[in-house]
PDB file of N, CA and C in Angstrom:
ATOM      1  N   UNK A   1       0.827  -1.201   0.000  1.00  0.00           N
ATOM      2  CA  UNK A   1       0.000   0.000   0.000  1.00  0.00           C
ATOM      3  C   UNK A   1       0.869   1.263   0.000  1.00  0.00           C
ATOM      4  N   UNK A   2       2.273   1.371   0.161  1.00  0.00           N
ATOM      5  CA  UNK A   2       2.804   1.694   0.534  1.00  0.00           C
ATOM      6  C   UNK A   2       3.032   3.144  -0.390  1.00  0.00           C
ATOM      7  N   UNK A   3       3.190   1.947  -1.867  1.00  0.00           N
ATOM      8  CA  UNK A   3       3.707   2.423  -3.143  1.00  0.00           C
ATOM      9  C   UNK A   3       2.329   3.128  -3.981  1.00  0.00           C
ATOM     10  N   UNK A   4       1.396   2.466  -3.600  1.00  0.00           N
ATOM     11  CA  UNK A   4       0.041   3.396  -3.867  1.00  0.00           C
ATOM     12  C   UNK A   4      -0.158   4.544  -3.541  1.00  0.00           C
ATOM     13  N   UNK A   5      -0.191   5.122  -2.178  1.00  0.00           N
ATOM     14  CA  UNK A   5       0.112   5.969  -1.522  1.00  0.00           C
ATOM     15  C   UNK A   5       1.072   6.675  -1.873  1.00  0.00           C
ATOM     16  N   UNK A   6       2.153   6.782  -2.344  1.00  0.00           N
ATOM     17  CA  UNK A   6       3.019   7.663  -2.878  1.00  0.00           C
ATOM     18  C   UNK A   6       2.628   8.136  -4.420  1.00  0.00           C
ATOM     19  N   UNK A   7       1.779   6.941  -5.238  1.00  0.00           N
ATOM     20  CA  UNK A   7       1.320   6.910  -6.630  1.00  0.00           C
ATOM     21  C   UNK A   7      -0.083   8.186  -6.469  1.00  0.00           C
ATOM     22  N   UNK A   8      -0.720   7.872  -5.493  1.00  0.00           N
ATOM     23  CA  UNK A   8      -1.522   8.794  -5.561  1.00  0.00           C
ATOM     24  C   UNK A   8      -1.410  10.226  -4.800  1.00  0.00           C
ATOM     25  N   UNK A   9      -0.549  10.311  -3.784  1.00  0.00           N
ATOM     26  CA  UNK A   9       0.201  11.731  -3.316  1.00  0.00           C
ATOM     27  C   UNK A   9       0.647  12.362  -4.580  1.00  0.00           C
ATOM     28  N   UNK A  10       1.270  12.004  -5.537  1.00  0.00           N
ATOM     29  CA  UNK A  10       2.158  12.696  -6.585  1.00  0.00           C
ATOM     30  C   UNK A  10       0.782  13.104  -7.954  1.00  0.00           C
ATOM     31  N   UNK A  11      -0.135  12.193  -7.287  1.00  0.00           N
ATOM     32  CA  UNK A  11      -1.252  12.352  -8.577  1.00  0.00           C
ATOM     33  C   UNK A  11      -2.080  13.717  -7.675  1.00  0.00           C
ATOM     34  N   UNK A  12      -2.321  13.798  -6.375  1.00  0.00           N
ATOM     35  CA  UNK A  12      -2.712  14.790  -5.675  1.00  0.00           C
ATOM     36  C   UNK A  12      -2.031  16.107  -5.803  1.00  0.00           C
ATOM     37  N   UNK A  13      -0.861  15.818  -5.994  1.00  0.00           N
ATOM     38  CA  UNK A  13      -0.174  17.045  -5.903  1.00  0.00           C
ATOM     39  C   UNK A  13       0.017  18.057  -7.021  1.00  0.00           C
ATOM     40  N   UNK A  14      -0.025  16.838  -8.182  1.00  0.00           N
ATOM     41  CA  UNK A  14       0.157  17.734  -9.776  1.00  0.00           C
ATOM     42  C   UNK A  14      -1.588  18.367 -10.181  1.00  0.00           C
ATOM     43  N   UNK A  15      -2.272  17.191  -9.455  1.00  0.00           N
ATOM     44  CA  UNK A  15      -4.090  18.042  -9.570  1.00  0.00           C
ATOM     45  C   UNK A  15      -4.165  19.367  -8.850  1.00  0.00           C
ATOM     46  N   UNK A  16      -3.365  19.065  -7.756  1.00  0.00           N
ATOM     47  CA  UNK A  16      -3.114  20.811  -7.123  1.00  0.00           C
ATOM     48  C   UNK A  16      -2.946  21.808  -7.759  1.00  0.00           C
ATOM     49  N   UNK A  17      -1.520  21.432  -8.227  1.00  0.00           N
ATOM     50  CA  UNK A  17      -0.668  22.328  -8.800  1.00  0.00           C
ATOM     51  C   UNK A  17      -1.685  22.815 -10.187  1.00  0.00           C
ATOM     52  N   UNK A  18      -2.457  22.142 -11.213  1.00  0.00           N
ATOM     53  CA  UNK A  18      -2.789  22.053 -12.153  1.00  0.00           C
ATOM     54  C   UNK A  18      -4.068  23.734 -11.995  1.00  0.00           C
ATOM     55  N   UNK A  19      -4.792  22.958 -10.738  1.00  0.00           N
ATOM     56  CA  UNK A  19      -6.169  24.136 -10.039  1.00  0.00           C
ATOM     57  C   UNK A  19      -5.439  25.007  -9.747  1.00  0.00           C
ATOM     58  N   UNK A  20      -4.146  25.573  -9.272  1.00  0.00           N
ATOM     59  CA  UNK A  20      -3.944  26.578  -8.671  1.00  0.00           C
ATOM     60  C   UNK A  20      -3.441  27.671 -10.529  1.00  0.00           C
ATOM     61  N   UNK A  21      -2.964  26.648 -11.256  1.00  0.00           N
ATOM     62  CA  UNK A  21      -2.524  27.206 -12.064  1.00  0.00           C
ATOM     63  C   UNK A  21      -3.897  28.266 -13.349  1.00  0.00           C
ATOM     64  N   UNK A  22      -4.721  27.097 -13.019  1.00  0.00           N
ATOM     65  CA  UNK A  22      -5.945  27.638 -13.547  1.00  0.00           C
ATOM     66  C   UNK A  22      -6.721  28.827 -13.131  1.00  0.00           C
ATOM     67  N   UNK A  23      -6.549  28.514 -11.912  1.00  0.00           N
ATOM     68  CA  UNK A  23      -7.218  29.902 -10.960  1.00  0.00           C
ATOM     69  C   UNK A  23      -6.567  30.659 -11.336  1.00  0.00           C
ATOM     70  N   UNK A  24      -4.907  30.962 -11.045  1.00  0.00           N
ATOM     71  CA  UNK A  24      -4.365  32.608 -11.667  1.00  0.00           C
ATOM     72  C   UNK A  24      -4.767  32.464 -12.609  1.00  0.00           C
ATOM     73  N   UNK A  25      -4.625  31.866 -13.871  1.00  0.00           N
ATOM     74  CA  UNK A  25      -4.488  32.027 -15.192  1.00  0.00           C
ATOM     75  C   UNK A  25      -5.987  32.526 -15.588  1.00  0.00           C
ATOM     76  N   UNK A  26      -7.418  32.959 -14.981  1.00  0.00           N
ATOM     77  CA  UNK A  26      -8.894  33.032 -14.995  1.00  0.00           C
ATOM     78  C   UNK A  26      -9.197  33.994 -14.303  1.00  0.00           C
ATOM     79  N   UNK A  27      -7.904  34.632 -13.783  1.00  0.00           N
ATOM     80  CA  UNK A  27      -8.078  36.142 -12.612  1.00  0.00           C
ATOM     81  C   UNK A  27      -9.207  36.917 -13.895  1.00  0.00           C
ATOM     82  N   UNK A  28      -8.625  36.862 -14.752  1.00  0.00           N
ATOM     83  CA  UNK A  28      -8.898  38.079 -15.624  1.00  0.00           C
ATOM     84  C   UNK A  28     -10.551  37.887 -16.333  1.00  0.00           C
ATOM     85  N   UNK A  29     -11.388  36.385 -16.131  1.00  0.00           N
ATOM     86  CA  UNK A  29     -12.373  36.537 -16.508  1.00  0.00           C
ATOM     87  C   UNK A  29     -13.398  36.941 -15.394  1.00  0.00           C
ATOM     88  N   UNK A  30     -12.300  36.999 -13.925  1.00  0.00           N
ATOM     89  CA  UNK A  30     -13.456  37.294 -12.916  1.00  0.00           C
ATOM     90  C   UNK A  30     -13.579  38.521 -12.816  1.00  0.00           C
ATOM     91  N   UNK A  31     -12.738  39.482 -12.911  1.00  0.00           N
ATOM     92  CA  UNK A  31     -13.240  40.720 -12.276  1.00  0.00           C
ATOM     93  C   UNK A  31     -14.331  41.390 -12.646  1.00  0.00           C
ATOM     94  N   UNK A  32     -14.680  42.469 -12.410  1.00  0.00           N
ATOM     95  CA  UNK A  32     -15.733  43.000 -12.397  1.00  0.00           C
ATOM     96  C   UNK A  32     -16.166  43.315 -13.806  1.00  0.00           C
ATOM     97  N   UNK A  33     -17.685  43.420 -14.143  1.00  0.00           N
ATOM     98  CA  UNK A  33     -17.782  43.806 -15.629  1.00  0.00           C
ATOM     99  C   UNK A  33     -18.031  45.799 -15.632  1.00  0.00           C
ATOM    100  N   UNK A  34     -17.148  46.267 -16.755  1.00  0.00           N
ATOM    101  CA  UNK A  34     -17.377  47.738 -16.775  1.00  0.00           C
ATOM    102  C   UNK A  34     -18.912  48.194 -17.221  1.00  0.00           C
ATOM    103  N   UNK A  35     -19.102  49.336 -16.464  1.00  0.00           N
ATOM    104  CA  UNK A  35     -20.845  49.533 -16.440  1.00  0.00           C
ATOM    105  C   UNK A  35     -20.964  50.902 -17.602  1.00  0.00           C
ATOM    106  N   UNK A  36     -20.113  50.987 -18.447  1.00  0.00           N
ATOM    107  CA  UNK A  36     -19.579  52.043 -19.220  1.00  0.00           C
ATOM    108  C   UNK A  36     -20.536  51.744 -20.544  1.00  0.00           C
ATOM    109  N   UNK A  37     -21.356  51.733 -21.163  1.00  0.00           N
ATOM    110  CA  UNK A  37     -22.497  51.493 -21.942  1.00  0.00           C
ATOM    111  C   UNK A  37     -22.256  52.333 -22.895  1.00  0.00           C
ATOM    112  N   UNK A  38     -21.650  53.206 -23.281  1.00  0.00           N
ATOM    113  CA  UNK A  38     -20.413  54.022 -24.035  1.00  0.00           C
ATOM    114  C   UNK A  38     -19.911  53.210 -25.178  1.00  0.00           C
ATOM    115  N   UNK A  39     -18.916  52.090 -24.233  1.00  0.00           N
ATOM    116  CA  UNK A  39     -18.197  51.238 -24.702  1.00  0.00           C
ATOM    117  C   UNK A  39     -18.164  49.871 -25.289  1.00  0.00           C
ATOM    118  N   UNK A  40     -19.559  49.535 -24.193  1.00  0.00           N
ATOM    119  CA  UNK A  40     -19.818  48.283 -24.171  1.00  0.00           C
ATOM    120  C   UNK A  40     -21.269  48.221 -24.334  1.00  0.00           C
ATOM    121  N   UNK A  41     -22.141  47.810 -25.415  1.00  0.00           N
ATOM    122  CA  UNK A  41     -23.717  47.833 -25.591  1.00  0.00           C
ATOM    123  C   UNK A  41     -24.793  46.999 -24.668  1.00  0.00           C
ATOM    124  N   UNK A  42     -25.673  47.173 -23.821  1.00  0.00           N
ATOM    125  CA  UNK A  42     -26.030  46.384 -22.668  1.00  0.00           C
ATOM    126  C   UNK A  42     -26.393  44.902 -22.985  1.00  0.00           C
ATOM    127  N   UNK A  43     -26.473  44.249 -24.350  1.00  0.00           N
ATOM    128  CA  UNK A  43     -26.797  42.752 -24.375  1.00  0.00           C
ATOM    129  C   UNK A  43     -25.308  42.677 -24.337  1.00  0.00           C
ATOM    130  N   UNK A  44     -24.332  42.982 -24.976  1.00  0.00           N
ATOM    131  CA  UNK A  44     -22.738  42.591 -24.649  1.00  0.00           C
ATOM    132  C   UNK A  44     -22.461  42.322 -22.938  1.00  0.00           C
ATOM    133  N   UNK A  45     -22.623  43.887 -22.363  1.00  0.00           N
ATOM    134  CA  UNK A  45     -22.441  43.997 -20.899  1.00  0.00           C
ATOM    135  C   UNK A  45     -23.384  42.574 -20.344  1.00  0.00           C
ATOM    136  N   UNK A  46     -24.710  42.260 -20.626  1.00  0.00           N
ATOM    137  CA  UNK A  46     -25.269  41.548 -20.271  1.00  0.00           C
ATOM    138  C   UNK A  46     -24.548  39.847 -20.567  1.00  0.00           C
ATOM    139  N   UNK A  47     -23.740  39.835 -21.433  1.00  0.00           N
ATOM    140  CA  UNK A  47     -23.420  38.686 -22.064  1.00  0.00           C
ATOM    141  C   UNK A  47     -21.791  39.031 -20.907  1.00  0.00           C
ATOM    142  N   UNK A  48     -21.161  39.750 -20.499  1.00  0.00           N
ATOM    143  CA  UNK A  48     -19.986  39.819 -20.385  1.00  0.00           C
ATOM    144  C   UNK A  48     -19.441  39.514 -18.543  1.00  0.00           C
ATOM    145  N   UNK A  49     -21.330  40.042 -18.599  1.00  0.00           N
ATOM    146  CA  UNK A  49     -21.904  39.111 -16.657  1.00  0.00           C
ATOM    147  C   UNK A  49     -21.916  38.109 -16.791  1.00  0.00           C
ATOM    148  N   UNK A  50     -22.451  37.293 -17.375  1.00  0.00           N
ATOM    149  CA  UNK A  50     -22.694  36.171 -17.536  1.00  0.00           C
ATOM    150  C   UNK A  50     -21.537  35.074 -17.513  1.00  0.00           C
ATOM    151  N   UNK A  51     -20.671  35.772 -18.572  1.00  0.00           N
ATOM    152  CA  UNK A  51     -19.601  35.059 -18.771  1.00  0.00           C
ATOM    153  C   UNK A  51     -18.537  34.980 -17.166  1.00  0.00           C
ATOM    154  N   UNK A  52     -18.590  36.346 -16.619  1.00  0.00           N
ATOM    155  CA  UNK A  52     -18.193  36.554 -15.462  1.00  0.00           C
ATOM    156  C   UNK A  52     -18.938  35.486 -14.113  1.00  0.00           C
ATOM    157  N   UNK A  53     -20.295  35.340 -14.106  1.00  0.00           N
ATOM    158  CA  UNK A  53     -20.903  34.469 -13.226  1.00  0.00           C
ATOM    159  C   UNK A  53     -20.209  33.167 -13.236  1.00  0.00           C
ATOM    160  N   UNK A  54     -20.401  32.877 -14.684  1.00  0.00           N
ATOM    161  CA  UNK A  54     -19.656  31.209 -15.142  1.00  0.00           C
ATOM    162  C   UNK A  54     -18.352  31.369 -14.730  1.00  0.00           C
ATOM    163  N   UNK A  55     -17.209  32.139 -14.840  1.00  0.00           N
ATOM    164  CA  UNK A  55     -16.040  31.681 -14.057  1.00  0.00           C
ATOM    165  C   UNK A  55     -15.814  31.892 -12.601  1.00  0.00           C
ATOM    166  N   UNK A  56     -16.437  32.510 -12.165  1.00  0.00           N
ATOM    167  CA  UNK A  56     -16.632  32.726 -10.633  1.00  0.00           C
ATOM    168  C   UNK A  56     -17.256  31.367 -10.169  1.00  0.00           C
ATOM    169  N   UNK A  57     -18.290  30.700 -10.753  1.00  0.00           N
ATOM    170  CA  UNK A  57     -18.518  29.615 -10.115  1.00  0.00           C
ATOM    171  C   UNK A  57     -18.064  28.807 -10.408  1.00  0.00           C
ATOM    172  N   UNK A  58     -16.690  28.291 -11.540  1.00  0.00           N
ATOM    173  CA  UNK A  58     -16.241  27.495 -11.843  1.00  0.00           C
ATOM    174  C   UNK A  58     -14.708  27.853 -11.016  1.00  0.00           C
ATOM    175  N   UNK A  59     -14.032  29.035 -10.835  1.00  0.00           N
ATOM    176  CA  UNK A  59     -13.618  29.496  -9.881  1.00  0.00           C
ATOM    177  C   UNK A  59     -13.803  28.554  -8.319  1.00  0.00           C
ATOM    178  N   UNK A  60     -15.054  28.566  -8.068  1.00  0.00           N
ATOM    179  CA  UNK A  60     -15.398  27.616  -6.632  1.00  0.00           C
ATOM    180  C   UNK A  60     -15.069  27.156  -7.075  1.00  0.00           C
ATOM    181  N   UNK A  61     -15.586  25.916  -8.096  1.00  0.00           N
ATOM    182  CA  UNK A  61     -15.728  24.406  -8.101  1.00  0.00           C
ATOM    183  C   UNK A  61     -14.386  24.104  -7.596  1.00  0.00           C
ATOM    184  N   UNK A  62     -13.215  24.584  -7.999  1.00  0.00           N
ATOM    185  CA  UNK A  62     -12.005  24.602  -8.182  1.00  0.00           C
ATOM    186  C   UNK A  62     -11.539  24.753  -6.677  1.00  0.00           C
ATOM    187  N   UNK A  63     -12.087  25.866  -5.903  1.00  0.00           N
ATOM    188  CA  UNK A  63     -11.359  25.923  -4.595  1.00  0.00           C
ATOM    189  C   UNK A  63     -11.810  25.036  -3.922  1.00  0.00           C
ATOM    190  N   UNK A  64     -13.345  24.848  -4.324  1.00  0.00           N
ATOM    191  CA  UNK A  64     -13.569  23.133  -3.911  1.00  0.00           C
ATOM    192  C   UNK A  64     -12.836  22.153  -3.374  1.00  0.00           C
ATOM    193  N   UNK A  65     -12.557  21.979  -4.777  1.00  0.00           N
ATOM    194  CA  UNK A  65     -11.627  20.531  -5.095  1.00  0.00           C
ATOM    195  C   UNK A  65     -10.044  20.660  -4.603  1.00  0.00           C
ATOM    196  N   UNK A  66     -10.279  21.619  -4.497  1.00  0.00           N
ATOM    197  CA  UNK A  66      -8.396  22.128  -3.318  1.00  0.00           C
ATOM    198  C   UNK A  66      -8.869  21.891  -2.164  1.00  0.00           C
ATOM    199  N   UNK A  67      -9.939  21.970  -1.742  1.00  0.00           N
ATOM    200  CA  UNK A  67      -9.912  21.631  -0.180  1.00  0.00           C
ATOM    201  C   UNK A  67      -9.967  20.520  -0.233  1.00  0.00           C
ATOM    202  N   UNK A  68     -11.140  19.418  -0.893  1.00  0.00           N
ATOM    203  CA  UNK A  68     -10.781  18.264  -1.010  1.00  0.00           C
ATOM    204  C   UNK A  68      -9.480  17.527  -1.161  1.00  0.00           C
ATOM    205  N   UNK A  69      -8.550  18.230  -2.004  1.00  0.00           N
ATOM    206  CA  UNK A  69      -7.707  17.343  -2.096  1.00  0.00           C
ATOM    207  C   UNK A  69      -6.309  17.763  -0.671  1.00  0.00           C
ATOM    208  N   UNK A  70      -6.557  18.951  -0.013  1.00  0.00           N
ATOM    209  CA  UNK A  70      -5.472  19.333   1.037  1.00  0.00           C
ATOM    210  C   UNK A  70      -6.429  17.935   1.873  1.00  0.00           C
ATOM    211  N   UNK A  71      -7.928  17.646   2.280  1.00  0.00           N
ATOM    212  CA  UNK A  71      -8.274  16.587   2.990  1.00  0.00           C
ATOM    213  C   UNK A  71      -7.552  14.769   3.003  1.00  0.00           C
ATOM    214  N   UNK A  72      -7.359  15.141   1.320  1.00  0.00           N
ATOM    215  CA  UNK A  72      -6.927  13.664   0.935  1.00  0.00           C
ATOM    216  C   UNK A  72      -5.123  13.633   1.620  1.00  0.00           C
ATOM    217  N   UNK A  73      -4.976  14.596   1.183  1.00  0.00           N
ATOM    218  CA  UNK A  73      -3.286  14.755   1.169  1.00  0.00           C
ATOM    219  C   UNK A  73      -3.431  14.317   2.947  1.00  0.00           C
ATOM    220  N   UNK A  74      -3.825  14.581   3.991  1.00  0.00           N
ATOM    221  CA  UNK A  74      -3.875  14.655   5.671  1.00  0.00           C
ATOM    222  C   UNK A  74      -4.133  13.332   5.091  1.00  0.00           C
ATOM    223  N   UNK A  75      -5.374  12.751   4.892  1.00  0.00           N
ATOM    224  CA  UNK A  75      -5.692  11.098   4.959  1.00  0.00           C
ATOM    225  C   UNK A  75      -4.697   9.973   4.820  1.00  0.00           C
ATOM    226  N   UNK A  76      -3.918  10.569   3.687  1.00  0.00           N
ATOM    227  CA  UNK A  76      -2.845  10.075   3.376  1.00  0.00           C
ATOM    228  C   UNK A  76      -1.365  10.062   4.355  1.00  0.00           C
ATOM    229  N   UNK A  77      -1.598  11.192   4.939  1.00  0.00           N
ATOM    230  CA  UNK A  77      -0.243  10.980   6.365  1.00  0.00           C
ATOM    231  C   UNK A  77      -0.647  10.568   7.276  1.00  0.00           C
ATOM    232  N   UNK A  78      -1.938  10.077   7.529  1.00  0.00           N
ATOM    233  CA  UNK A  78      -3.255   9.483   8.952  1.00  0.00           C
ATOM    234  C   UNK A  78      -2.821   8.269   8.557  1.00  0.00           C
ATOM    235  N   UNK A  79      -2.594   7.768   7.203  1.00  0.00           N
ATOM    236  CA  UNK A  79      -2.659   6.628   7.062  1.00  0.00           C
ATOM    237  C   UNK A  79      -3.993   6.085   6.577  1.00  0.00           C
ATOM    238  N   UNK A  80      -5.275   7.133   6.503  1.00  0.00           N
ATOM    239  CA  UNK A  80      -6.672   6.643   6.419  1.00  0.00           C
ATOM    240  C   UNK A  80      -7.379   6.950   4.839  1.00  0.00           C
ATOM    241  N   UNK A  81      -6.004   7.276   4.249  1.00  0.00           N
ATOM    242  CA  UNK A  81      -6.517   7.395   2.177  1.00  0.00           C
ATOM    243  C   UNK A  81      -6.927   6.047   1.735  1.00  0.00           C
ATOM    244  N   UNK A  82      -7.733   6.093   1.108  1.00  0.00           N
ATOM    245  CA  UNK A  82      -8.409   4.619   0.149  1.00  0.00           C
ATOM    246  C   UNK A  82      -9.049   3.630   0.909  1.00  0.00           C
ATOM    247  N   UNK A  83      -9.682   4.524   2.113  1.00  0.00           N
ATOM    248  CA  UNK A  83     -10.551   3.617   3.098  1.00  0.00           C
ATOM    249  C   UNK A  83     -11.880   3.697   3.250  1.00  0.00           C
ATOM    250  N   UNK A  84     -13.172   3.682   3.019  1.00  0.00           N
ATOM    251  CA  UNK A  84     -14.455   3.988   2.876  1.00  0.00           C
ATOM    252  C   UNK A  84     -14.507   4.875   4.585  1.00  0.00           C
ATOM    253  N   UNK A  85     -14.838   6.318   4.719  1.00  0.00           N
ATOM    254  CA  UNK A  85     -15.003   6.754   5.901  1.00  0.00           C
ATOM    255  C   UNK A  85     -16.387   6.247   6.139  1.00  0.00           C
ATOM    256  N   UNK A  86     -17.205   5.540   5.853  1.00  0.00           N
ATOM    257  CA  UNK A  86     -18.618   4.571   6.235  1.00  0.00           C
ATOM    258  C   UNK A  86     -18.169   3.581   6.472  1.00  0.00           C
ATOM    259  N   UNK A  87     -17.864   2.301   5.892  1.00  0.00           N
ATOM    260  CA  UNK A  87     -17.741   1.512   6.480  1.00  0.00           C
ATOM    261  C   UNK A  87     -16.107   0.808   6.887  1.00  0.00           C
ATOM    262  N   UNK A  88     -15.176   1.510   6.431  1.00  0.00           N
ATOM    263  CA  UNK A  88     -13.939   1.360   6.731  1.00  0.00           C
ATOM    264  C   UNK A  88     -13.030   0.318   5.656  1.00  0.00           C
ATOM    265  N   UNK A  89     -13.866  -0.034   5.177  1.00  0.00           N
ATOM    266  CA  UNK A  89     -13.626  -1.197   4.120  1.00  0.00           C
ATOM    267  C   UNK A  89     -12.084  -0.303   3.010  1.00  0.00           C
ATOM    268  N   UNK A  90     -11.523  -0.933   2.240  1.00  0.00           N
ATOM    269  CA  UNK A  90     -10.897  -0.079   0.854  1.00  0.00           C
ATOM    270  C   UNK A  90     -11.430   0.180  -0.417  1.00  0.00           C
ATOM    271  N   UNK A  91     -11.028   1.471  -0.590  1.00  0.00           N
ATOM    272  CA  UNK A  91     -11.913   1.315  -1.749  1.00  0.00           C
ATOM    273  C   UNK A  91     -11.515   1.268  -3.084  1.00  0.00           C
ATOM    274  N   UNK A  92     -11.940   0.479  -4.191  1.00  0.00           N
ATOM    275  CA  UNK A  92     -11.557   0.059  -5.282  1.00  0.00           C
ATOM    276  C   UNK A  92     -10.196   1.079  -6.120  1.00  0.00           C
ATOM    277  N   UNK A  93      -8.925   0.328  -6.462  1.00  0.00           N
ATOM    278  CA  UNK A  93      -8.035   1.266  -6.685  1.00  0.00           C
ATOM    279  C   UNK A  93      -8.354   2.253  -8.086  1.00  0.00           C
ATOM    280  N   UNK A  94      -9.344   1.415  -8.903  1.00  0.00           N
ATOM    281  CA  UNK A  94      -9.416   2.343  -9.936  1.00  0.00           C
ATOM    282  C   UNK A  94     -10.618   3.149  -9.981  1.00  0.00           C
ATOM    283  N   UNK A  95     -11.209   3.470  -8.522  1.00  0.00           N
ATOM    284  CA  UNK A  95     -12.316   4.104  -7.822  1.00  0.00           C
ATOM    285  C   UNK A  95     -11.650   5.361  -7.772  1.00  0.00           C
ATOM    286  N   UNK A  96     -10.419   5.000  -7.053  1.00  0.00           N
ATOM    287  CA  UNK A  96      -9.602   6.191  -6.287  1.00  0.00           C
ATOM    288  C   UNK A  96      -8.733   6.848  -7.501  1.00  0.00           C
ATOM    289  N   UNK A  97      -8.344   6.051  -8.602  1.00  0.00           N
ATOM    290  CA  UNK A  97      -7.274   6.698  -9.655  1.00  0.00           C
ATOM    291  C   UNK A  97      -8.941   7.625 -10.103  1.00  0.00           C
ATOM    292  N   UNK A  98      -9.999   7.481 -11.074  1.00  0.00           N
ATOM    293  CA  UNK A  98     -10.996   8.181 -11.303  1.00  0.00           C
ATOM    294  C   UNK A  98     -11.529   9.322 -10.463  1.00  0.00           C
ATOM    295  N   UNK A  99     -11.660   9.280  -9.314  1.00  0.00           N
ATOM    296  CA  UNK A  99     -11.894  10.325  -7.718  1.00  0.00           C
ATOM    297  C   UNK A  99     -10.731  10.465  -7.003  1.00  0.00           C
ATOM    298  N   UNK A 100      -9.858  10.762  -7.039  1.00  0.00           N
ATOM    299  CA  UNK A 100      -8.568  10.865  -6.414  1.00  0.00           C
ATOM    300  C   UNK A 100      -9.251  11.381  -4.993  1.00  0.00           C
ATOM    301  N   UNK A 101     -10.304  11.882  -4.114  1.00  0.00           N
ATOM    302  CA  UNK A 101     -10.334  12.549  -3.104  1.00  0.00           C
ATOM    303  C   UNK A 101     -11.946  12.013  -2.656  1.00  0.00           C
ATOM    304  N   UNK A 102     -12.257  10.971  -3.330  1.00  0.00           N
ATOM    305  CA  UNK A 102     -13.214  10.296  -3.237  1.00  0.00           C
ATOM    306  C   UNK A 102     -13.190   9.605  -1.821  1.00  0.00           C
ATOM    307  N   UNK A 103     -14.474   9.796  -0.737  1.00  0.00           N
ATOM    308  CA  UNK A 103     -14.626   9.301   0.550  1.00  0.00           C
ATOM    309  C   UNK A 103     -15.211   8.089   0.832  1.00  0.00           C
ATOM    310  N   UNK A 104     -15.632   7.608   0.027  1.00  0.00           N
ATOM    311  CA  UNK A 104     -17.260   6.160   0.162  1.00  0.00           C
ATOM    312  C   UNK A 104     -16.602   5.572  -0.805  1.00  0.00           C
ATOM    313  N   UNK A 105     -16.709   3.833  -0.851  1.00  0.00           N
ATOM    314  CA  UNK A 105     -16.716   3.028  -1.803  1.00  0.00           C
ATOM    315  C   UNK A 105     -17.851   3.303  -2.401  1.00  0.00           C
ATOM    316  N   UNK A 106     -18.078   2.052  -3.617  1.00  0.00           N
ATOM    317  CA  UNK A 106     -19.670   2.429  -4.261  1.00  0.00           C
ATOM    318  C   UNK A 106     -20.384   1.962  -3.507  1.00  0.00           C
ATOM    319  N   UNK A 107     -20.347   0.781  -2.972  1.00  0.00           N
ATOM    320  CA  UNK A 107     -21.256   0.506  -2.091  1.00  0.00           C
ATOM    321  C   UNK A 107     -22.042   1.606  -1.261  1.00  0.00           C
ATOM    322  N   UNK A 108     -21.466   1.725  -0.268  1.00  0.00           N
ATOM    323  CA  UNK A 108     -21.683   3.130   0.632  1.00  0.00           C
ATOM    324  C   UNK A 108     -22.275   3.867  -0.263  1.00  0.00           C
ATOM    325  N   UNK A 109     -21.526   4.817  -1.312  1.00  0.00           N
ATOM    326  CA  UNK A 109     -21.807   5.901  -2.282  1.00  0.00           C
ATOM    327  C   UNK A 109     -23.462   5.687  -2.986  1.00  0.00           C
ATOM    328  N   UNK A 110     -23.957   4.122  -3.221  1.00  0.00           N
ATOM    329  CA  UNK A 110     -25.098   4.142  -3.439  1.00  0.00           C
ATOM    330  C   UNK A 110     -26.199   4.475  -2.261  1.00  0.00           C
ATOM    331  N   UNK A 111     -25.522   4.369  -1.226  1.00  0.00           N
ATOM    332  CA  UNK A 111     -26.733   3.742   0.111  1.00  0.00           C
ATOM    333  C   UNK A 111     -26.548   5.406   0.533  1.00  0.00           C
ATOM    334  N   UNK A 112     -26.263   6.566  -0.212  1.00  0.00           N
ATOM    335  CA  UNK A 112     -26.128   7.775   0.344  1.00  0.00           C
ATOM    336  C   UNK A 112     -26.615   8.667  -0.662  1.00  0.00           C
ATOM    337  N   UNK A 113     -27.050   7.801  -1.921  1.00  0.00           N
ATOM    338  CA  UNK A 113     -28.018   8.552  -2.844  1.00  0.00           C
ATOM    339  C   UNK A 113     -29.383   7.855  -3.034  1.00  0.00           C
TER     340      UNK A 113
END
């Protein structure tokens, strides 16, 4: 398990690295939209919110999945990564390569939808 655990730390870490890189690189679709109607015609401005809403919440999804995975990364020095937190069981390795930060086997994962 040993070597798993290191296989999937290094897969945790480049998914990190990958979200953090995305987030700077998307600064620029979040900020604010200009209210200058001058410049910008209001179905544009209206289209240019929009576009702004969509990366702000894709923005979350992202800080999301960073907290999830700083959770996995701790599980992984607990010793308690690739363990169903329901029933304690392990959970399928190509469960965990697909969900890298995945908490429930399927089992569990069905009996919780």
């Amino acid at each position: 398990m040993e070597t798993d655990l290191k296989f999937y730390k290094e897969r945790l870490k480049e998914r990190r690295e990958e979200l953090v890189a995305e987030i700077e690189s998307a600064k620029e679709s979040t900020k604010p939209v200009e209210l200058d109607q001058a410049s910008v015609g209001r179905l544009s401005r209206m289209d240019a919110m929009q576009a702004q809403e969509m990366a702000l919440a894709l923005e979350r999804r992202k800080k999301e999945e960073l907290v999830r995975i700083g959770s996995a990364m701790k599980r992984i020095e607990t010793e308690e990564y690739g363990y169903c937190i329901d029933c304690e069981e392990p959970i399928a390795p190509k469960r965990l390569e697909f969900l890298l930060t995945v908490l429930t086997c399927v089992e569990c994962a069905a009996k919780r939808e």
